[in-house]
Protein backbone atom coordinates (compact mmCIF):
# COMPACT_ATOMS: atom_id res chain seq x y z
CA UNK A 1 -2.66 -9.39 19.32
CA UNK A 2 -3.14 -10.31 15.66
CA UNK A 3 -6.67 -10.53 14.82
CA UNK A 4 -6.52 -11.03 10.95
CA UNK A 5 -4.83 -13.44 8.24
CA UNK A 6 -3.95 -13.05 4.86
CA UNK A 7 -1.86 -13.59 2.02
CA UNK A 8 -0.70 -11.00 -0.68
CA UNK A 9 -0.03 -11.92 -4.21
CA UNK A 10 0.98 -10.24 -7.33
CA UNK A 11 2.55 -6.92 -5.77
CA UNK A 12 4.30 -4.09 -7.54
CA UNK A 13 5.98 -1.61 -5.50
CA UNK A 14 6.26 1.52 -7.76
CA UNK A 15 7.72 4.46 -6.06
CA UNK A 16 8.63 7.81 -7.57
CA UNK A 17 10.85 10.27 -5.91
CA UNK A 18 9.84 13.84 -4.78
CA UNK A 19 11.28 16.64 -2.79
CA UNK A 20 10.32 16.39 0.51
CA UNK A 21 8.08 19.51 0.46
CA UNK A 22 5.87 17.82 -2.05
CA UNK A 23 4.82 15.36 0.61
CA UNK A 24 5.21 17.49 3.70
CA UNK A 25 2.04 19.72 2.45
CA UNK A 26 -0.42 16.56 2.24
CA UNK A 27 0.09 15.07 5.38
CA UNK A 28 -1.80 15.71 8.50
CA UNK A 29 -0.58 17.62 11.64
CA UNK A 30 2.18 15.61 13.54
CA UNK A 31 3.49 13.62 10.87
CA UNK A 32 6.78 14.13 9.40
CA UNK A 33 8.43 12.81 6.01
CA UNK A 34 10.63 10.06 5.92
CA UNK A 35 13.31 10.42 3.49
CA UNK A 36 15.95 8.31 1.79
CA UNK A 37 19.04 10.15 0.86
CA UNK A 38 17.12 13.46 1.20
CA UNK A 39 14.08 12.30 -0.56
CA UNK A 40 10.71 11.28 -0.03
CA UNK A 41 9.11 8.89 -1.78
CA UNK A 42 5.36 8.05 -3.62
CA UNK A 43 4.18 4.45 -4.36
CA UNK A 44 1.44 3.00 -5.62
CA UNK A 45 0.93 -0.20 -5.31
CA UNK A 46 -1.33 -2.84 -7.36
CA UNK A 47 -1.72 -6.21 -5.61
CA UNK A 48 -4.29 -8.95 -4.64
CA UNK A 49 -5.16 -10.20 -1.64
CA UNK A 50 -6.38 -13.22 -0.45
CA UNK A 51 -7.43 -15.86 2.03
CA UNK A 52 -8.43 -12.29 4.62
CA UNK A 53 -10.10 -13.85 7.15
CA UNK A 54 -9.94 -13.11 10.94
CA UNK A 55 -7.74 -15.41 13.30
CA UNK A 56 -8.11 -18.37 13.65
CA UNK A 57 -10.27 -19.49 10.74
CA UNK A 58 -9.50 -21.92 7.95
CA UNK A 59 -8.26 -20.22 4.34
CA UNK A 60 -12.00 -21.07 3.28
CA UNK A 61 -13.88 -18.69 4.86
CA UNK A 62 -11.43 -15.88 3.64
CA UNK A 63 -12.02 -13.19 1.26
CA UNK A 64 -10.54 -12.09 -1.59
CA UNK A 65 -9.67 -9.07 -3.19
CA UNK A 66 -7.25 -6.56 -5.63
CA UNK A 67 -6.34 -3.35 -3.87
CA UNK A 68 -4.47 -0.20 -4.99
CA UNK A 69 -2.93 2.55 -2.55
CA UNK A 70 -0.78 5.54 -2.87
CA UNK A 71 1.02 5.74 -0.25
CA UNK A 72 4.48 7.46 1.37
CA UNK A 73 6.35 7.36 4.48
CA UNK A 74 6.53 8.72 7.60
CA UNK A 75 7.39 9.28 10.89
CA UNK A 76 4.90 9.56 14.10
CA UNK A 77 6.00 10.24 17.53
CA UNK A 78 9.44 8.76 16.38
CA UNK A 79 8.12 5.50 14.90
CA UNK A 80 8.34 4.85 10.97
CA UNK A 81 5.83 3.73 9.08
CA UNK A 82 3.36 3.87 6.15
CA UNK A 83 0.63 6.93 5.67
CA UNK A 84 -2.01 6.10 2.91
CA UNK A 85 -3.66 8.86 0.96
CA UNK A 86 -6.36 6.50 -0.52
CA UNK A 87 -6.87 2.93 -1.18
CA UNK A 88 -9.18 1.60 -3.60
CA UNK A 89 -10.60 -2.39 -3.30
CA UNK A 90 -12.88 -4.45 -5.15
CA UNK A 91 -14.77 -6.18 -2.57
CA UNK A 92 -18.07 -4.14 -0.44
CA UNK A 93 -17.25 -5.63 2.96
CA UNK A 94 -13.39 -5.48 2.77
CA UNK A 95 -13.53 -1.44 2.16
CA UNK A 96 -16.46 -1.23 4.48
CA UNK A 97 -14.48 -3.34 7.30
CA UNK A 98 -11.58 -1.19 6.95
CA UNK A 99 -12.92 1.78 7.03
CA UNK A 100 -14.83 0.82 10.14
CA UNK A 101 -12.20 -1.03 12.06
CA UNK A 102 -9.28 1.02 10.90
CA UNK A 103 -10.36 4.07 9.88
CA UNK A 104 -8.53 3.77 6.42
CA UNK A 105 -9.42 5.81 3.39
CA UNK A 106 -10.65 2.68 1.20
CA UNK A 107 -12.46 3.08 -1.49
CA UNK A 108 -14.63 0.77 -3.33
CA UNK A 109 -13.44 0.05 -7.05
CA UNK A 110 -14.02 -1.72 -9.99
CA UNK A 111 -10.53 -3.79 -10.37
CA UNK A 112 -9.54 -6.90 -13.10
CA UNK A 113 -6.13 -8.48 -12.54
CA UNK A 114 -5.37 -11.69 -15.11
CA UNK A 115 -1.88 -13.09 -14.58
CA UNK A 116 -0.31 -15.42 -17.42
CA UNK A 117 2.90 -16.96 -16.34
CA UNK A 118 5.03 -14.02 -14.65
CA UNK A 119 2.69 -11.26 -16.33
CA UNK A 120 0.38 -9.13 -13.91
CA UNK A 121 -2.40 -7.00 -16.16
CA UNK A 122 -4.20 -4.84 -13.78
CA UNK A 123 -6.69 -2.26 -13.83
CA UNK A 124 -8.67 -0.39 -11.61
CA UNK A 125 -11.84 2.02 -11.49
CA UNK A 126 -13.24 3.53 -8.51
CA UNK A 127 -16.59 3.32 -8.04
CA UNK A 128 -17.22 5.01 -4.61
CA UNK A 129 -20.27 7.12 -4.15
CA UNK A 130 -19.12 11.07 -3.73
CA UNK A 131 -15.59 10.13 -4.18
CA UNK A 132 -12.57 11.64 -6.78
CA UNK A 133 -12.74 9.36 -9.99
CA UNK A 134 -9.52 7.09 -9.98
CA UNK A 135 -8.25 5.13 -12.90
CA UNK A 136 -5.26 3.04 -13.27
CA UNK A 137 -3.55 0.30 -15.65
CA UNK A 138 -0.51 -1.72 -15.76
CA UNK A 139 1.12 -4.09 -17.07
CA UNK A 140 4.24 -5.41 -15.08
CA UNK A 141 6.23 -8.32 -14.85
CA UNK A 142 9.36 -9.75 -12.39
CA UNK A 143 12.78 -9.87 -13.99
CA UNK A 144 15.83 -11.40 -12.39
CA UNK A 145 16.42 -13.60 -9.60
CA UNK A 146 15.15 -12.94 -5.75
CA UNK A 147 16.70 -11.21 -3.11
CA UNK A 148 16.29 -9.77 0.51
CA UNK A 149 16.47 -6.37 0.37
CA UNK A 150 20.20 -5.59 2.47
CA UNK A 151 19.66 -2.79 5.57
CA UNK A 152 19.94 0.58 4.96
CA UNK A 153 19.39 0.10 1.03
CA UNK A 154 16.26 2.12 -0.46
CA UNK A 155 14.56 -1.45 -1.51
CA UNK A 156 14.61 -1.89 1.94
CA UNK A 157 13.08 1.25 3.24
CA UNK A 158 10.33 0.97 0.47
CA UNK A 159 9.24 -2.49 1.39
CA UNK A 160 10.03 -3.62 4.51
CA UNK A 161 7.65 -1.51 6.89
CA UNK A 162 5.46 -2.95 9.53
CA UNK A 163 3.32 -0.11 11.04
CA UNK A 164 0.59 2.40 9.51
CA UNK A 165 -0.78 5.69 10.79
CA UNK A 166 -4.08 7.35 10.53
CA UNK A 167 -4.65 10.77 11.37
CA UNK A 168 -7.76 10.87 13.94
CA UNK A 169 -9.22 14.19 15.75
CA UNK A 170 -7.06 14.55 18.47
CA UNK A 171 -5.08 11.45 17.87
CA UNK A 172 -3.65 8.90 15.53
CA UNK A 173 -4.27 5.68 15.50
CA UNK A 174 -1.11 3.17 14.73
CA UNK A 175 -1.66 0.01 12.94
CA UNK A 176 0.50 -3.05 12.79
CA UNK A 177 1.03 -6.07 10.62
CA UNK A 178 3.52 -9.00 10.71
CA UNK A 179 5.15 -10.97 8.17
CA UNK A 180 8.47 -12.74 7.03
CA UNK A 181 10.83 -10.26 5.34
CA UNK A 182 9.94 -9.34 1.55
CA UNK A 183 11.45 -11.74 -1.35
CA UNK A 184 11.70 -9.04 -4.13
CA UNK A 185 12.66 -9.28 -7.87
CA UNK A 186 14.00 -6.30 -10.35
CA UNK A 187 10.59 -5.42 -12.18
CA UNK A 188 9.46 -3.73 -15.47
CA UNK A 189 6.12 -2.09 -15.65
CA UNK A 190 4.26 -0.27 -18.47
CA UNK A 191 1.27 2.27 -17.41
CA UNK A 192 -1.91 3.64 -19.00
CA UNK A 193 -3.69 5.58 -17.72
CA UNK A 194 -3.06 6.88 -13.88
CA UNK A 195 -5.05 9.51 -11.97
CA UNK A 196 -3.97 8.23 -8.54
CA UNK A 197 -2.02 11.52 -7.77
CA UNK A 198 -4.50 13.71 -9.42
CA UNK A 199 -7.13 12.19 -7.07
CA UNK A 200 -5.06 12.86 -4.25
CA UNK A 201 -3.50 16.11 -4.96
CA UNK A 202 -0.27 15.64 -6.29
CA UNK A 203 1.20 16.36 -9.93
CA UNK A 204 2.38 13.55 -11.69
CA UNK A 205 6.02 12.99 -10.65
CA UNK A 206 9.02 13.37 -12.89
CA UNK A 207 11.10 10.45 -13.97
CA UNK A 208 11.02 7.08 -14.07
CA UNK A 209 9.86 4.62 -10.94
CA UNK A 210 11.66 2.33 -8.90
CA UNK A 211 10.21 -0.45 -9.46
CA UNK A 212 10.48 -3.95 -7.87
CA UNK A 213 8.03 -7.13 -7.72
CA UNK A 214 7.15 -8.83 -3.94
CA UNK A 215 6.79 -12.45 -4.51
CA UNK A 216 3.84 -14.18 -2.24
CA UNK A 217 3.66 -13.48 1.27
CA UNK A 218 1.49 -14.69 4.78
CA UNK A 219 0.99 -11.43 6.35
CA UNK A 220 -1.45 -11.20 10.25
CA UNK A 221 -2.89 -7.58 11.57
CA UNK A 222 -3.34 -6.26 14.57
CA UNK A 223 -5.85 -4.67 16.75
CA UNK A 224 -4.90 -0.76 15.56
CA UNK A 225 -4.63 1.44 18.53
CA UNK A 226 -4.42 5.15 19.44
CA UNK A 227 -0.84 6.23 20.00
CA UNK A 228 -1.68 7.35 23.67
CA UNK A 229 -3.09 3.82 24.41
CA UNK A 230 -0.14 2.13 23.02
């Protein structure tokens, strides 16, 4: 049963590629890599979201807020989804909601996003108590016309995923979320600074990102659940 409305805005999907292995040694027990032509795959993303509010009140009583996550993909108990090594959001009660309700690795940050025509500038600066230091910038902007990203392609596989996993004693708890499939555009990004894979372990990854912009989309959660209850 979805319990939770929102909208996301503004998203860059930027995804560097990474042997396998790389990921493999940062995830918890029971979770496998999901690869892509052999390869697994790092993305952080920069968005905002808005209008969060829980089902079924009005877009006025909803909050808003930017949010950054690393993230990669994987595979638990044969299902495919999303594992988060951190995400960082600038609002008190969104990061302390999700970390009580879904047991997510939020952290609260100090974000800016200003948007002039097609031109996202955002930043971001944890500011979590006992936590790694995170900064990020960027600068990115859409380029090209929309599309739907065709089955089986690697847009496809970096976008369009619909369940999360979070390691609990014992268990893992799987998360789900709905929405219409992704409109995407061709992007170009520049980056300051970035010590999102420091934080979390990781070198910073060789070559250039895949990069591609998600153009505004109604998204609903559910009620996340332990595997075994599921």
């Amino acid at each position: 049963m979805d319990v939770l409305s929102m909208r996301w805005e503004d998203l860059l999907f930027a995804h560097w590629d990474v042997e396998p292995g790389v990921v493999e040694r940062r995830l918890p027990e029971g979770f496998e890599v999901d690869t892509h032509d052999g390869r697994a795959w790092l993305g952080v993303v920069p968005f905002v979201m808005r209008n969060i509010r829980p089902r079924p009140a009005p877009r006025c009583v909803g909050l808003d807020f930017a949010e950054l996550n690393l993230r990669t993909y994987v595979s638990v108990g044969g299902e495919r989804g999303v594992y988060f090594f951190s995400l960082d959001a600038d609002d008190v009660l969104g990061v302390a909601g999700a970390r009580l309700a879904y047991d997510l690795p939020y952290y609260r940050a100090k974000t800016d996003v200003v948007t002039e025509d097609e031109e996202v500038r955002f930043s971001s600066s944890r500011a979590h108590p006992n936590a790694p230091s995170v900064e990020f910038e960027a600068t990115y902007r859409p380029v090209g016309d929309s599309f739907v990203a065709e089955n089986g392609s690697l847009a496809e596989f970096l976008t369009e995923r619909y369940l999360f996993f979070v390691p609990e004693e014992d268990s893992v708890v799987r998360g789900e979320i709905s929405h219409p499939r992704w409109r995407l555009r061709e992007a170009e990004a520049e980056f300051g600074t970035n010590t999102l894979f420091k934080a979390n372990g990781f070198g910073t990854p060789e070559g250039e990102p895949h990069l591609l912009y998600g153009e505004g989309i109604d998204v609903t959660a559910s009620i996340p659940r332990r595997m075994s209850d599921v």
